[in-house]
N, C-alpha and C. Protein backbone atom coordinates (compact mmCIF):
# COMPACT_ATOMS: atom_id res chain seq x y z
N UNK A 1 11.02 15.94 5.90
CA UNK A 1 10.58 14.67 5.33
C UNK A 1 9.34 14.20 6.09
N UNK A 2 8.29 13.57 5.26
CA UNK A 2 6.98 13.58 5.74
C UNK A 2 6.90 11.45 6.34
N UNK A 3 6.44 11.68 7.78
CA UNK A 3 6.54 10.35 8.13
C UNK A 3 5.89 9.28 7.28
N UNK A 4 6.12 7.93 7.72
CA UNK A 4 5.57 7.16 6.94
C UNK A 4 3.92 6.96 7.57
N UNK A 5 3.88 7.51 8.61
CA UNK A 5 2.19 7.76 9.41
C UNK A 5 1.60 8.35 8.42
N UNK A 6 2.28 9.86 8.22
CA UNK A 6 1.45 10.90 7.51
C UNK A 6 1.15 10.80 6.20
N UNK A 7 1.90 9.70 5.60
CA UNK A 7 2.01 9.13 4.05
C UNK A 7 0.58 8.35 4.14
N UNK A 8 0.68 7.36 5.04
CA UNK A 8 -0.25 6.10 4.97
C UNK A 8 -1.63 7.11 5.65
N UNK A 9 -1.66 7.80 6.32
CA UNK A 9 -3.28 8.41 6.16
C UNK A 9 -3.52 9.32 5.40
N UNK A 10 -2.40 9.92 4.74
CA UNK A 10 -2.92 10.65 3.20
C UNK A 10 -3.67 9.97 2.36
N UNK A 11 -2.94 8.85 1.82
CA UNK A 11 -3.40 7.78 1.01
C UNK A 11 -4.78 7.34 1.35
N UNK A 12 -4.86 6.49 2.54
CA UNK A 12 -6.05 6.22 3.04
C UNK A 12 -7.06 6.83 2.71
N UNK A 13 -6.82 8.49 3.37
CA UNK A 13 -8.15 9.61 3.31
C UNK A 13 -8.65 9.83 1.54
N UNK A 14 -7.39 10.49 0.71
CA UNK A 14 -7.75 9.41 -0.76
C UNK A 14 -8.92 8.40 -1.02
N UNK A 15 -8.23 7.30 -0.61
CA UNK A 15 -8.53 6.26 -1.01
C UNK A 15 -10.30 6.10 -0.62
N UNK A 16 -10.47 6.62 0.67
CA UNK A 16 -11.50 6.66 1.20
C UNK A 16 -12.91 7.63 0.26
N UNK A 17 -12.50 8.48 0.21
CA UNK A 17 -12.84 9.54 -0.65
C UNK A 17 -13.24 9.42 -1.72
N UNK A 18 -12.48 8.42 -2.68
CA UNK A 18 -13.13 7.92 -4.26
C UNK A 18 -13.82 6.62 -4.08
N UNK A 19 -14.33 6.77 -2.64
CA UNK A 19 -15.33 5.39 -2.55
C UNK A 19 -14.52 3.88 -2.55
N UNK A 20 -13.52 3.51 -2.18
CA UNK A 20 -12.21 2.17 -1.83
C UNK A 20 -12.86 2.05 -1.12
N UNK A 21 -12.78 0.43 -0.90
CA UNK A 21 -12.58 -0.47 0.15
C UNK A 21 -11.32 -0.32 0.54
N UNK A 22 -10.70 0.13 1.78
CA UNK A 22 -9.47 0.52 2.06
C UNK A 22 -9.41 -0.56 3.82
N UNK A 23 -8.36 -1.03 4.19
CA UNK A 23 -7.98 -1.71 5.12
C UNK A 23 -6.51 -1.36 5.82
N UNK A 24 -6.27 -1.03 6.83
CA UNK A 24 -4.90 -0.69 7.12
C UNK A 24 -4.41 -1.83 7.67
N UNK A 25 -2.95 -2.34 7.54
CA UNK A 25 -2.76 -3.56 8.41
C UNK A 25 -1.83 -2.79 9.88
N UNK A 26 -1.54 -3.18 10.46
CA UNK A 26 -0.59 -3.21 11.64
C UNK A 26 0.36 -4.17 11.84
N UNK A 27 1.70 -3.95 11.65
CA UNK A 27 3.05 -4.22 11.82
C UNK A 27 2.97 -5.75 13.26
N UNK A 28 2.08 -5.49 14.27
CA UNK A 28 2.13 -6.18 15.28
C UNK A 28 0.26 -7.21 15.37
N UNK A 29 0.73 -8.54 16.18
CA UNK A 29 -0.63 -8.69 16.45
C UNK A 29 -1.16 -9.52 15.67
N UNK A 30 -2.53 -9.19 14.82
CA UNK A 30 -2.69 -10.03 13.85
C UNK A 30 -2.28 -9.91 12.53
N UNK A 31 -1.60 -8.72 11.90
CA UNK A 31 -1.16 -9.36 10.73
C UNK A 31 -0.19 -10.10 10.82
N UNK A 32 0.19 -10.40 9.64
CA UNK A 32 1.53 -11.53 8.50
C UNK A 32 2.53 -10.42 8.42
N UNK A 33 3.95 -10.73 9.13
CA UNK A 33 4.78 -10.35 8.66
C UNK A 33 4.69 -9.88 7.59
N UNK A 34 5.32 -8.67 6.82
CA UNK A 34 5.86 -8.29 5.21
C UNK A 34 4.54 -8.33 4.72
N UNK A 35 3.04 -8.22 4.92
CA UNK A 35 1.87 -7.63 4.17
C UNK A 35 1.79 -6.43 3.91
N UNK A 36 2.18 -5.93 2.99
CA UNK A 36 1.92 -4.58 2.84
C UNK A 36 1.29 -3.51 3.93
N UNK A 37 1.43 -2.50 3.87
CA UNK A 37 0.74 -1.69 5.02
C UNK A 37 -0.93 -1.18 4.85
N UNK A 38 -1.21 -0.62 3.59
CA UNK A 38 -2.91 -0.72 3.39
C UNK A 38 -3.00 -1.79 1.73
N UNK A 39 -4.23 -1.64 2.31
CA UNK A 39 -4.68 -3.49 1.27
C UNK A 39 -6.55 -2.53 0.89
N UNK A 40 -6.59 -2.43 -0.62
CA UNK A 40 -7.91 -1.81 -1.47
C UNK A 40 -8.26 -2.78 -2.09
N UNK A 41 -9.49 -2.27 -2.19
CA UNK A 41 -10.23 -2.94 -3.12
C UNK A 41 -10.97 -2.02 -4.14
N UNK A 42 -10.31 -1.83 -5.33
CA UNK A 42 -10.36 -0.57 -6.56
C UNK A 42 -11.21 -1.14 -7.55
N UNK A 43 -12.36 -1.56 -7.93
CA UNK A 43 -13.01 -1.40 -8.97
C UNK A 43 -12.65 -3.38 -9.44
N UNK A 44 -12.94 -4.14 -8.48
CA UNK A 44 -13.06 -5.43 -8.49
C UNK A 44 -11.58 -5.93 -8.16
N UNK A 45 -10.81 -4.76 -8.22
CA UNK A 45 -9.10 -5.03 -8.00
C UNK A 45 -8.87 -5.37 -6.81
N UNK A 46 -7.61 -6.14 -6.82
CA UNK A 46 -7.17 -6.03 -5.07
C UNK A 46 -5.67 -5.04 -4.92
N UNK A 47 -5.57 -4.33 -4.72
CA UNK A 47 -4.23 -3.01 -4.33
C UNK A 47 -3.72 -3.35 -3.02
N UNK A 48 -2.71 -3.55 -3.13
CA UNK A 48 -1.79 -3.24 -1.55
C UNK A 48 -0.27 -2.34 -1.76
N UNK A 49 -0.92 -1.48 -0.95
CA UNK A 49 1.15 -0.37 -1.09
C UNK A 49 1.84 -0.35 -0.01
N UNK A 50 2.66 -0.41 -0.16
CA UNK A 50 4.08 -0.75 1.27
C UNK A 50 4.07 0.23 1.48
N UNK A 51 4.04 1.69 2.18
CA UNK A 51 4.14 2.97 2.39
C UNK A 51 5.56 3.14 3.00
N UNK A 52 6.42 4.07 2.49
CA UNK A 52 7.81 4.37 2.98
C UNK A 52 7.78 5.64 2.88
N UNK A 53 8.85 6.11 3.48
CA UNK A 53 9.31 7.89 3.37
C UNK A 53 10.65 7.60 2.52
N UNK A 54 11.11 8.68 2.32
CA UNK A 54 12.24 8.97 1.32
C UNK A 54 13.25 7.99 1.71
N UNK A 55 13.32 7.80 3.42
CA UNK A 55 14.65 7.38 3.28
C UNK A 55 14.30 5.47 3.87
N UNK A 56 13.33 5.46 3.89
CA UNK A 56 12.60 3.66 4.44
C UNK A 56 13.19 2.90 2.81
N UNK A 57 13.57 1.93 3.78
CA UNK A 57 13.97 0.78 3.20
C UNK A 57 12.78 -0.61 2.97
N UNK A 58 12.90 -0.91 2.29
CA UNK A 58 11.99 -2.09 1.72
C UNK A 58 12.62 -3.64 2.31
N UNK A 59 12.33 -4.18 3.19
CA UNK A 59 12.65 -5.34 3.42
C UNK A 59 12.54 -7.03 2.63
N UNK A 60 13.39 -7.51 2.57
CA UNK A 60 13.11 -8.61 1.59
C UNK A 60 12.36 -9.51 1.69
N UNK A 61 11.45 -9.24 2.94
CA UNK A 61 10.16 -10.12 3.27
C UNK A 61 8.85 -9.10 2.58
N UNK A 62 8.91 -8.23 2.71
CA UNK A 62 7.98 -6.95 1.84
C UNK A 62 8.67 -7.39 0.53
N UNK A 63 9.42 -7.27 -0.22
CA UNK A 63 9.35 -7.72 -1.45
C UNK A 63 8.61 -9.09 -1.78
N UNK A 64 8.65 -9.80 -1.14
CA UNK A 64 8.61 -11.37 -1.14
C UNK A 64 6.86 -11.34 -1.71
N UNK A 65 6.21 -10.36 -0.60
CA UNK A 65 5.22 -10.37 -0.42
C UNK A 65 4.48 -9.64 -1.66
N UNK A 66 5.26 -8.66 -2.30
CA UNK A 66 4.50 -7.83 -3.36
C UNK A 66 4.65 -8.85 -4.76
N UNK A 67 5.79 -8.83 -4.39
CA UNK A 67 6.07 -10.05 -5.71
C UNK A 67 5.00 -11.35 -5.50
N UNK A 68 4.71 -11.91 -4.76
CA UNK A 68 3.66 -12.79 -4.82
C UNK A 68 2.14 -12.45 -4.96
N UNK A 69 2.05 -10.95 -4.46
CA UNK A 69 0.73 -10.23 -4.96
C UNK A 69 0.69 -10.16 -6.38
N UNK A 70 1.40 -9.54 -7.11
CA UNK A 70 1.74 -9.23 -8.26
C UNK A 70 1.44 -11.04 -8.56
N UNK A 71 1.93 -11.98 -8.80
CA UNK A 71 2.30 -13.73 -9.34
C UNK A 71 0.55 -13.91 -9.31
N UNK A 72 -0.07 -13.15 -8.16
CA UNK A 72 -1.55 -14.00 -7.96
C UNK A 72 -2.63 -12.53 -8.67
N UNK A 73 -2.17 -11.87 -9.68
CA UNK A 73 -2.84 -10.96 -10.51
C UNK A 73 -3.04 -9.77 -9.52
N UNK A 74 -2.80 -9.73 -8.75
CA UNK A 74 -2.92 -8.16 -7.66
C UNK A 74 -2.09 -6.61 -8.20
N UNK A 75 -2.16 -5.90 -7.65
CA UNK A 75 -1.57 -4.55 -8.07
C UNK A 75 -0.75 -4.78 -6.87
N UNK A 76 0.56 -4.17 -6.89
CA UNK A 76 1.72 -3.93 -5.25
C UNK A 76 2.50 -3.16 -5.62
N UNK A 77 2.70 -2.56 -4.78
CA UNK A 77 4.58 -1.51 -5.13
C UNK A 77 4.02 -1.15 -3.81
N UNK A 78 5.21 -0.24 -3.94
CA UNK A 78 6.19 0.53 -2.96
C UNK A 78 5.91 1.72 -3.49
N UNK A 79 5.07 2.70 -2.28
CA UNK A 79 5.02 4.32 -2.49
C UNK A 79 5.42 5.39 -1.62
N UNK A 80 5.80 6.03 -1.81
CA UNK A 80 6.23 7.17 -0.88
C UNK A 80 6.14 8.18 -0.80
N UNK A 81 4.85 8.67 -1.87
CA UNK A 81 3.64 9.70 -1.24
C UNK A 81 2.86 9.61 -2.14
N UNK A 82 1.90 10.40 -1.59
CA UNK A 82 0.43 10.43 -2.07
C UNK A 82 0.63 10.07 -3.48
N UNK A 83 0.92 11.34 -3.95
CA UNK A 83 1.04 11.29 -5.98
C UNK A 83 1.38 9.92 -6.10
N UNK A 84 2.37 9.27 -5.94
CA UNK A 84 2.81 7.65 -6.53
C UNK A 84 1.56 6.86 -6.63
N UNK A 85 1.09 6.98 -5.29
CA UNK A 85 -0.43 6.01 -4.95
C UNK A 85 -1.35 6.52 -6.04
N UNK A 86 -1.95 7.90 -6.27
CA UNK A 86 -2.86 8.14 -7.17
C UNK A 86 -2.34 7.80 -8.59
N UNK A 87 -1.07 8.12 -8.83
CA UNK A 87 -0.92 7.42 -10.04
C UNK A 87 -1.22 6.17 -10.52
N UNK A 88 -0.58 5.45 -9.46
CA UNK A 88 -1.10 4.16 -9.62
C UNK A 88 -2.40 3.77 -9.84
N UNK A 89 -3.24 4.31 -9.20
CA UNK A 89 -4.75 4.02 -8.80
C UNK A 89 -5.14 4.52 -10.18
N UNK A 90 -5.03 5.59 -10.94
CA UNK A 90 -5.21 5.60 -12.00
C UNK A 90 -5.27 5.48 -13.11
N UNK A 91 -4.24 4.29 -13.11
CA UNK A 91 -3.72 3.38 -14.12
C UNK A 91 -4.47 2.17 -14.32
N UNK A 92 -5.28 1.99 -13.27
CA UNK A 92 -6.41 0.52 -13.20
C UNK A 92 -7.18 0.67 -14.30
């Protein structure tokens, strides 16, 4: 099973790659509790994906948070590898 490290710089390197504004947050420090883990900027969009591995759990402060992305017109979910993220991204 592939960590949730190796998930979130797959994505990233992606993301980086088709020209994103891509931002990683950090768990400690200055972000907000439950902000998603990377936060894009896709083609005037704003994207943020919670990155998990197979067996990561979604906390109900990470929901709180996608669900209010989503309320303020944003893209959010929950992915847990690469393919999910590009799908998504391709759906914009």
């Amino acid at each position: 099973m592939k960590s949730e490290a190796a998930i979130t710089k797959a994505i990233i390197r992606h993301c980086r790659s088709q020209g994103h504004w891509v931002y990683k947050t950090w768990g400690s420090g200055y972000a907000r509790a439950g902000v998603p883990d990377i936060l894009l900027c896709v083609d005037g969009r704003f994207v943020a994906f919670e990155v998990k591995n197979e067996a990561g759990k979604v906390s109900k402060l990470q929901e709180f948070e996608i669900k209010n992305i989503k309320k303020a017109g944003g893209v959010a979910a929950v992915v847990r590898n690469l393919d999910e993220a590009v799908e998504i991204l391709s759906e914009l």
